[in-house]
Protein backbone atom coordinates (compact mmCIF):
# COMPACT_ATOMS: atom_id res chain seq x y z
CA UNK A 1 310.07 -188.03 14.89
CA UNK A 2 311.92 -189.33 11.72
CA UNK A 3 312.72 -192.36 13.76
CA UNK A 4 309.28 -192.93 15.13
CA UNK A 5 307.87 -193.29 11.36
CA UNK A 6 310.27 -195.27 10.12
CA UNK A 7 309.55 -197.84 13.02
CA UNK A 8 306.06 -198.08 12.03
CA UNK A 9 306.60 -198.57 8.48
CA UNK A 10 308.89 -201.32 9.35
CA UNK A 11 306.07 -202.90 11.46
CA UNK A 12 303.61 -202.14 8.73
CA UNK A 13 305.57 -203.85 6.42
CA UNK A 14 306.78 -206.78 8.77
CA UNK A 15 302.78 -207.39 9.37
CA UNK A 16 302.02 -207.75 5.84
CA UNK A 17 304.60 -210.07 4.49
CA UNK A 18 303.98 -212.08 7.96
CA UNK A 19 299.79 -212.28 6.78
CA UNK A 20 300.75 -213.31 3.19
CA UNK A 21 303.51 -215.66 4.13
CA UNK A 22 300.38 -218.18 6.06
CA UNK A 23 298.23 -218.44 3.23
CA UNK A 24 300.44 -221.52 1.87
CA UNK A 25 299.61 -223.18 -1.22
CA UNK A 26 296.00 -223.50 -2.09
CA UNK A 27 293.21 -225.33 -4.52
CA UNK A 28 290.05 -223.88 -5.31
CA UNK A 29 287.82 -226.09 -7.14
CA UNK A 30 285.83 -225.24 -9.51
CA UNK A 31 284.44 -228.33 -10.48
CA UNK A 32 280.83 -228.42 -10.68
CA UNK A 33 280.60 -231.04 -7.89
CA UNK A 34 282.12 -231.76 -4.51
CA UNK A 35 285.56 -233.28 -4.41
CA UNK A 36 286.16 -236.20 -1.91
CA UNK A 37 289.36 -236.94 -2.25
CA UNK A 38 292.44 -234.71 -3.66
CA UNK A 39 296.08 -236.89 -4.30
CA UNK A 40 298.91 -235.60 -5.99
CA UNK A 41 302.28 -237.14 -8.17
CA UNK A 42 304.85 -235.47 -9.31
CA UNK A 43 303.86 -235.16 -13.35
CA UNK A 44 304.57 -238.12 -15.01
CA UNK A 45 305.39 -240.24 -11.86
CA UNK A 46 301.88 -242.01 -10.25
CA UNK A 47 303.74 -241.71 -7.08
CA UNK A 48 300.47 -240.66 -5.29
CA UNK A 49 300.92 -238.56 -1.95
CA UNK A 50 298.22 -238.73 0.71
CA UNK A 51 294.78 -237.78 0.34
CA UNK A 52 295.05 -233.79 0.33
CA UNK A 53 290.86 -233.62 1.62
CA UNK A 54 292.10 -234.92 4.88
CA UNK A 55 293.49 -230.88 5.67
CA UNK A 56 289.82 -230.04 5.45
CA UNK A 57 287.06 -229.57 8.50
CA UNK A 58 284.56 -231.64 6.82
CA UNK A 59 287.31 -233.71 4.57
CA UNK A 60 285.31 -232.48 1.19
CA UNK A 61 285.93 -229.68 -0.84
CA UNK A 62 282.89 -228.12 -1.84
CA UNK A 63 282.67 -226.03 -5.48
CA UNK A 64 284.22 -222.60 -5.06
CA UNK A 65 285.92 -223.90 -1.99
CA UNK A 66 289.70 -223.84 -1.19
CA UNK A 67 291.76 -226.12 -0.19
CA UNK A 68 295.05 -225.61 1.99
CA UNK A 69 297.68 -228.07 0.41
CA UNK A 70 300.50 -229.64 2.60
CA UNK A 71 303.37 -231.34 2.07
CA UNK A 72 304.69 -230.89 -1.00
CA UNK A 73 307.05 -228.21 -2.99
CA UNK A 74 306.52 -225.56 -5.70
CA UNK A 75 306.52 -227.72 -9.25
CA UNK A 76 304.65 -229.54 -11.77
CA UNK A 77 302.28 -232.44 -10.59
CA UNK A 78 299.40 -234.52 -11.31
CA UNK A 79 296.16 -234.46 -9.77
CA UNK A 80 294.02 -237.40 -8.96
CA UNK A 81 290.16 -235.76 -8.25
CA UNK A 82 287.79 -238.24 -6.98
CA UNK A 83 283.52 -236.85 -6.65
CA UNK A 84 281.60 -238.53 -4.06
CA UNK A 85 279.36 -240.61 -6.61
CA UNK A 86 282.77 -242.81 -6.77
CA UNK A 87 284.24 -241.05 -9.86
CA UNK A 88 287.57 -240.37 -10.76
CA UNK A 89 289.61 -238.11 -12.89
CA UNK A 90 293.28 -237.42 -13.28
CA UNK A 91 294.43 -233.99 -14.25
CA UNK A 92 298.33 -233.83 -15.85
CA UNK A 93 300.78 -231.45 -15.28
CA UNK A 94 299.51 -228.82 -13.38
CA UNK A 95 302.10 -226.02 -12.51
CA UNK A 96 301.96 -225.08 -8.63
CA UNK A 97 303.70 -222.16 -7.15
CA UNK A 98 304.43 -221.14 -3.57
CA UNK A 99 302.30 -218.75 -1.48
CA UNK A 100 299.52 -219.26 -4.52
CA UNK A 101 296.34 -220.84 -5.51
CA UNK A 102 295.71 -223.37 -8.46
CA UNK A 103 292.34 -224.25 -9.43
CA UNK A 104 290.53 -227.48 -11.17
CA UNK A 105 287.64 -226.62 -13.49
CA UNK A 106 285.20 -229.19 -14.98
CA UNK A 107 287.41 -228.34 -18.55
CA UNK A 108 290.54 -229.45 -16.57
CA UNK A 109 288.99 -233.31 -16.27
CA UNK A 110 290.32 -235.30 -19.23
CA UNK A 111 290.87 -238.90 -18.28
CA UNK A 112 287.91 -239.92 -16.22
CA UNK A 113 286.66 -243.23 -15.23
CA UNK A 114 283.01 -243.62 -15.04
């Protein structure tokens, strides 16, 4: 019997870590407006990586919406956020951690064309 509960624990177990291991790396916005375009740098760099909006059904992220990132590693990074009405902000240094979300706020917008 001892044997039979320690198999399901082990499956129990196995299960969750399996469920929270596919979340990946996520951004939620919570910008006030929807964001058409999502590129990231590593901080400091303006080596811009692909356009992160692409991962989404309908390619926008809409406010209070997440975002499933790809392609890049745990670290610090910049953001480029562009809005559908054309503008563009960039938001520095952003830490990013594996398995976890970040999120953009309006407060997080400093340098902002218009």
């Amino acid at each position: 019997m001892r044997w039979i509960l320690a198999a399901i624990v082990l499956v129990l177990v196995g299960t969750g870590a399996i469920l929270a291991q596919g979340k990946g790396i996520r951004l939620w916005n919570l910008s006030s407006a929807t964001i058409s375009g999502f590129q990231l740098s590593p901080a400091g760099k303006n080596e811009w990586g692909p356009n992160q909006t692409r991962n989404d059904k309908d390619k926008e992220v809409d406010h209070d919406e997440r975002l499933r990132i790809i392609g890049i590693v745990p670290g610090r990074y910049d953001a480029k956020v562009t809005y559908r009405d054309g503008r563009q902000c960039v938001v520095r240094n952003i830490e990013i951690k594996a398995e976890a979300v970040f999120s953009i706020a309006d407060k997080d917008l400093k340098d902002c064309n218009t």
